[in-house]
C-alpha atoms as a PDB file:
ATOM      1  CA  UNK A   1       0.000   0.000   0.000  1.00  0.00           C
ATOM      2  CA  UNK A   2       2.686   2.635   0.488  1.00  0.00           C
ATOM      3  CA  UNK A   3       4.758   1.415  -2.577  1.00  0.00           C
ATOM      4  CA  UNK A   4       1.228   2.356  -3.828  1.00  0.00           C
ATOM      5  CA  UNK A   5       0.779   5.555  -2.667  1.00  0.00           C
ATOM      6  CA  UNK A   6       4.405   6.510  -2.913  1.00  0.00           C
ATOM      7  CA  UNK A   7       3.726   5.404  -6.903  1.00  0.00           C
ATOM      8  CA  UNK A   8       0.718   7.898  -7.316  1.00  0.00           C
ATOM      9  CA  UNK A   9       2.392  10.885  -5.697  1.00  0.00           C
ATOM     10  CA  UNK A  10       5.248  10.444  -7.615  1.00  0.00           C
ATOM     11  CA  UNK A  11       2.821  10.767 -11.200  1.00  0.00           C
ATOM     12  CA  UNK A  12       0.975  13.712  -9.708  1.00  0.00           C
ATOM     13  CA  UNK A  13       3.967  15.474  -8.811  1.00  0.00           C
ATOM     14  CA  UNK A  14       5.774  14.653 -11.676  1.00  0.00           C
ATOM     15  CA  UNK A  15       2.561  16.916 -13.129  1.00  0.00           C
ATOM     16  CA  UNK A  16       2.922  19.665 -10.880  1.00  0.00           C
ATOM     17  CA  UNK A  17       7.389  19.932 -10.865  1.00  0.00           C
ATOM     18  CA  UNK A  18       8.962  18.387  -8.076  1.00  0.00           C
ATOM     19  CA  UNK A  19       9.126  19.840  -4.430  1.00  0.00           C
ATOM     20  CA  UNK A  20      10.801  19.379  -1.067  1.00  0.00           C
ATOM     21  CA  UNK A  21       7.485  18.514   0.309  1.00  0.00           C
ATOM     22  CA  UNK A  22       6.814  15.505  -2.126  1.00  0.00           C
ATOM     23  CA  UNK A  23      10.626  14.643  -1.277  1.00  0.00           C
ATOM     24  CA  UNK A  24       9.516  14.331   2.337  1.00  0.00           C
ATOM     25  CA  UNK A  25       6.036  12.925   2.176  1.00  0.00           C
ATOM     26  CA  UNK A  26       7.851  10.284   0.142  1.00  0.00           C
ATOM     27  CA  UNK A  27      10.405   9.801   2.923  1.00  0.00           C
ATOM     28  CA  UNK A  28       7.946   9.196   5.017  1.00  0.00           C
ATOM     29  CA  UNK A  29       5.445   7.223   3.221  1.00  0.00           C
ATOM     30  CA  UNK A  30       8.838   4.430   2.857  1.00  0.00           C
ATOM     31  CA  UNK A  31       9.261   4.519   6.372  1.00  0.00           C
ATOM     32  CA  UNK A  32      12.356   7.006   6.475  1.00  0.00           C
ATOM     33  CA  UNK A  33      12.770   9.394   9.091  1.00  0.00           C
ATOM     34  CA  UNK A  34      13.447  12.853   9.636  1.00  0.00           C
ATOM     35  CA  UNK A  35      17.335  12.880   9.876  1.00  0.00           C
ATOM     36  CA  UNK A  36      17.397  10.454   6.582  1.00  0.00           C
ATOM     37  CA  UNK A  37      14.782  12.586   4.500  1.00  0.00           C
ATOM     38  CA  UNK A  38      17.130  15.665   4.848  1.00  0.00           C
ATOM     39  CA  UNK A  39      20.333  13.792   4.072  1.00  0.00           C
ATOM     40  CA  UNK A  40      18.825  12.608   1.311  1.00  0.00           C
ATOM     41  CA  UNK A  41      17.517  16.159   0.433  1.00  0.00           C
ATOM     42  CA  UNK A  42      21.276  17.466   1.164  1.00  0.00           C
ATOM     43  CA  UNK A  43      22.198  15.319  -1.631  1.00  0.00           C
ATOM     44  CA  UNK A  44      20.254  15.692  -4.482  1.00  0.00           C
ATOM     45  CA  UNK A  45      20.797  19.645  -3.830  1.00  0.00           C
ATOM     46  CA  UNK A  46      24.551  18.740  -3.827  1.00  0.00           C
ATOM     47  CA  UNK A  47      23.973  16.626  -6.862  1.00  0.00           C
ATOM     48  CA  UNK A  48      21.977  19.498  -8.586  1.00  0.00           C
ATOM     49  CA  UNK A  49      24.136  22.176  -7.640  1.00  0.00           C
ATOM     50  CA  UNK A  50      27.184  21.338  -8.680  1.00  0.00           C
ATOM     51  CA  UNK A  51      25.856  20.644 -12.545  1.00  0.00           C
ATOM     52  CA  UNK A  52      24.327  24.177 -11.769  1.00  0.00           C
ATOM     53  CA  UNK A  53      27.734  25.477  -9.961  1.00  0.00           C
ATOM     54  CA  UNK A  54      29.979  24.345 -12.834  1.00  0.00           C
ATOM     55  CA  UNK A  55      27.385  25.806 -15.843  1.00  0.00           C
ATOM     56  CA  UNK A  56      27.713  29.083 -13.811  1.00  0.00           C
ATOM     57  CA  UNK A  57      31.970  28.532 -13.777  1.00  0.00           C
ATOM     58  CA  UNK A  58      31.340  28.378 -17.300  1.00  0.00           C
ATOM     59  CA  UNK A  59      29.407  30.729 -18.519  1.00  0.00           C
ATOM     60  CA  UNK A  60      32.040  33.167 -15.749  1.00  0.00           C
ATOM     61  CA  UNK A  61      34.900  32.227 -17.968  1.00  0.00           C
ATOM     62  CA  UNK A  62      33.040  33.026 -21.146  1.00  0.00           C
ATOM     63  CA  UNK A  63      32.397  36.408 -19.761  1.00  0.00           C
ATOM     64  CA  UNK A  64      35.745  36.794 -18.841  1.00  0.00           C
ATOM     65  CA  UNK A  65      37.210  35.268 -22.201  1.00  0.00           C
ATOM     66  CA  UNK A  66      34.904  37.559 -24.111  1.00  0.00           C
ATOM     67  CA  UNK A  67      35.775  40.705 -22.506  1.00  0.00           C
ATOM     68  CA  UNK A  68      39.540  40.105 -22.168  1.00  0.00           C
ATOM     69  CA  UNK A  69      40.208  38.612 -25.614  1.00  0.00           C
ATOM     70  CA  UNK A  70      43.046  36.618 -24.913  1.00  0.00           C
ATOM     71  CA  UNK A  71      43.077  33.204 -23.990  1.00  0.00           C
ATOM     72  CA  UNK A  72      45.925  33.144 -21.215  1.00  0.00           C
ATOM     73  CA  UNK A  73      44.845  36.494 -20.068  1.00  0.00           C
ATOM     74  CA  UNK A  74      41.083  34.973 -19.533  1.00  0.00           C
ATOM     75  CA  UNK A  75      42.177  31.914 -17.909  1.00  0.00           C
ATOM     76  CA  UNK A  76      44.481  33.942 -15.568  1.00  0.00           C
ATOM     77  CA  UNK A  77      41.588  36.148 -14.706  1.00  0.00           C
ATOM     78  CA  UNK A  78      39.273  33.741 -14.077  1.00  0.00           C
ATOM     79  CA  UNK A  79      41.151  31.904 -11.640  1.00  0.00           C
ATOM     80  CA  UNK A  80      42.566  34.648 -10.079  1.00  0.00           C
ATOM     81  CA  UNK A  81      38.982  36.284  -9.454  1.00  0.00           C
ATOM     82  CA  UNK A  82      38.161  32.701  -8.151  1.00  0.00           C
ATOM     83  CA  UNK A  83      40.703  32.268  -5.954  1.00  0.00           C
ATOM     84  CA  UNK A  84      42.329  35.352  -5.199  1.00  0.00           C
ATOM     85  CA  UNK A  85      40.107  37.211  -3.057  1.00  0.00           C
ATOM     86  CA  UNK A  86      39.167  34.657  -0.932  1.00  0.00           C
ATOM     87  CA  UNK A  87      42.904  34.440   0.142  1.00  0.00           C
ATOM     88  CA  UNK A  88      43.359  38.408   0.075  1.00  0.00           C
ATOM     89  CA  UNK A  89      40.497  38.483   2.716  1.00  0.00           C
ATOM     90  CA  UNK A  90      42.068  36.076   5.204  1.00  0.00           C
ATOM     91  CA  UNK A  91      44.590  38.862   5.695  1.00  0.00           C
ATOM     92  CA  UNK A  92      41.872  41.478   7.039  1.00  0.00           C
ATOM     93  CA  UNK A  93      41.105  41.861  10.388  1.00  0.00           C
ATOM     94  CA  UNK A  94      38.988  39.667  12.209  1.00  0.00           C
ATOM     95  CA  UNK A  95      36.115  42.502  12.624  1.00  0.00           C
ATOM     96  CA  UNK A  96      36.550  41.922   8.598  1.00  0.00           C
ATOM     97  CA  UNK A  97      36.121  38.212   8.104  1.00  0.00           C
ATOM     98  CA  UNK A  98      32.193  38.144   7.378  1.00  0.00           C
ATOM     99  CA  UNK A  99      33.565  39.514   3.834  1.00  0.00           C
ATOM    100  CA  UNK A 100      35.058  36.062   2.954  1.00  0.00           C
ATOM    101  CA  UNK A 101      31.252  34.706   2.351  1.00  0.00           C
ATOM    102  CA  UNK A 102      30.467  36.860  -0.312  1.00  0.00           C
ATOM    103  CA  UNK A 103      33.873  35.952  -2.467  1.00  0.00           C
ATOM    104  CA  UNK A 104      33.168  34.038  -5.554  1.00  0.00           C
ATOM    105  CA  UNK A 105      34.533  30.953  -4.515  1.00  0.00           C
ATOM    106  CA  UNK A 106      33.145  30.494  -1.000  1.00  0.00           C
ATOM    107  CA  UNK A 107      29.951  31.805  -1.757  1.00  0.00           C
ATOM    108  CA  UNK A 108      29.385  29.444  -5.107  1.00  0.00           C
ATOM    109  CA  UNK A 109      30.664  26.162  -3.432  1.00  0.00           C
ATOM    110  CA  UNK A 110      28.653  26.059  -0.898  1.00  0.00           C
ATOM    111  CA  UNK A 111      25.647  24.872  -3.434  1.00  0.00           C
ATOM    112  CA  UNK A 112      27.429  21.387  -3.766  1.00  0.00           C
ATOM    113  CA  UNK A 113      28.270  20.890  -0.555  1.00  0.00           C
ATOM    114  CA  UNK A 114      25.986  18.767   1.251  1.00  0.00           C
ATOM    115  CA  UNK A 115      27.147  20.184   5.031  1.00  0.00           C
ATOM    116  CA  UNK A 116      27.416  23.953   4.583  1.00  0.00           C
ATOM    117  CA  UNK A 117      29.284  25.287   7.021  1.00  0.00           C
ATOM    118  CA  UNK A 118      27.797  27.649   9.335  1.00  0.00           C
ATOM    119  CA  UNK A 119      29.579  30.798   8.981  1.00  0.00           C
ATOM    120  CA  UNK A 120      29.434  30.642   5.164  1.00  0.00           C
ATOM    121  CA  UNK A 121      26.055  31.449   3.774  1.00  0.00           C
ATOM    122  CA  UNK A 122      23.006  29.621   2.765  1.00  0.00           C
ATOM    123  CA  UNK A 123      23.873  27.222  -0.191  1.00  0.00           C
ATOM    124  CA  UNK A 124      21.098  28.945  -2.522  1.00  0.00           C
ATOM    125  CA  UNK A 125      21.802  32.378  -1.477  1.00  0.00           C
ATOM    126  CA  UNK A 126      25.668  32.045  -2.188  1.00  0.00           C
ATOM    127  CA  UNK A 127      25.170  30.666  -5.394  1.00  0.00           C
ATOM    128  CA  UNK A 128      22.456  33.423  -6.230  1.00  0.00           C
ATOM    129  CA  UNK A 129      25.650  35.809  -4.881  1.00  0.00           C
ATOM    130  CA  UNK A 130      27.794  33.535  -7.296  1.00  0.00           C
ATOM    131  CA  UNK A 131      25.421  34.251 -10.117  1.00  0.00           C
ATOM    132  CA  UNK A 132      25.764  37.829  -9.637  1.00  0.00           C
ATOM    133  CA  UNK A 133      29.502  37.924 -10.231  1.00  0.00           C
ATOM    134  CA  UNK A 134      28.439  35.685 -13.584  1.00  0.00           C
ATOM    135  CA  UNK A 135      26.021  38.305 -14.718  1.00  0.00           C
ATOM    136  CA  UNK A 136      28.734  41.273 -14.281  1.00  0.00           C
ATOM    137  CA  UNK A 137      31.293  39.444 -16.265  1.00  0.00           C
ATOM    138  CA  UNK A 138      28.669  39.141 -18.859  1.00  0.00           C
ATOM    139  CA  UNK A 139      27.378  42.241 -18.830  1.00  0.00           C
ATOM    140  CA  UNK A 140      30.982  43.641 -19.344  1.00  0.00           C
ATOM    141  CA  UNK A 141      31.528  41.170 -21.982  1.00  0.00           C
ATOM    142  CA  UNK A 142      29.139  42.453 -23.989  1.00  0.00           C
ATOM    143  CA  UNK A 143      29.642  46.166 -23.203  1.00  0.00           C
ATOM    144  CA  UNK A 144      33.162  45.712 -24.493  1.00  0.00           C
ATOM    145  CA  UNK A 145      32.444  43.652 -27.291  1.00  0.00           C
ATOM    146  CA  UNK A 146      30.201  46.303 -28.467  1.00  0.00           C
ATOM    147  CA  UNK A 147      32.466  49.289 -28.106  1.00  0.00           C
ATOM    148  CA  UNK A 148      35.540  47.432 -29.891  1.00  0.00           C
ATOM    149  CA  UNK A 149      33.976  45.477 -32.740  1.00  0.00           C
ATOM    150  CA  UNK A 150      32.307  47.275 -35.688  1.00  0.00           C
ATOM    151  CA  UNK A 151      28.447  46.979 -35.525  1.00  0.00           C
ATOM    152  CA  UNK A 152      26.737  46.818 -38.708  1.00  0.00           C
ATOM    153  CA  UNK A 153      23.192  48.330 -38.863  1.00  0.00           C
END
């Protein structure tokens, strides 16, 4: 009977888009509890995030590539605005440190991480933080793309 039920929620929600409430009235209509319902919600947003995490690295670098023109110079770029400000921050103060969570690289990864850690922020609201530094590259991109290439119209 709940193989059953578990069956027919699954077809109506596949109608309706998936949700964390279906996840859990699942979970619990198979005789899981709590603690295993959000580990097992932990990792399908781990699995799903880091697809999403890694599209997001990607479309960065074509920002970046875009804008700077120049293979070595975009690939230098890119992982230096990944990596590089997260280290530069460890040397403010401590009064300072709550800057580290917005840098690109601690704010992204924290989408496919299936125990956040608690200082960093919320796994969907870093990567929405993330997604910001991929819209400015791509914004720039295509600001400089239209001043230096001819435009015909």
């Amino acid at each position: 009977m709940r193989i059953g039920a578990c069956i027919l929620l699954q077809a109506v929600s596949a109608k309706a888009g998936w949700s964390e409430g279906f996840e859990r009235l699942q979970g619990a209509l198979l005789g899981y509890g709590e603690r295993e319902s959000d580990m097992h919600m932990a990792a399908l947003r781990a699995t799903i995030g880091a697809g999403l995490y890694l599209a997001a690295v990607g479309l960065l670098g074509f920002g970046i590539g875009a804008a700077v023109r120049h293979t070595a110079g975009a690939l230098a770029t890119l992982f230096g605005l990944i990596f590089l400000p997260s280290a530069l921050a460890d040397l403010l103060p401590p009064s300072m440190h709550y800057v580290i969570e917005y840098m690109p690289a601690n704010s992204g990864s924290q989408v496919f991480t299936a125990n956040p850690h608690p200082p960093a922020l919320a796994p969907w609201t870093g990567f929405a933080v993330f997604c910001l530094y991929v819209v400015a590259s791509l914004i720039a991109a295509v600001i400089l793309t239209e001043r230096r290439d001819a435009v015909l119209g």
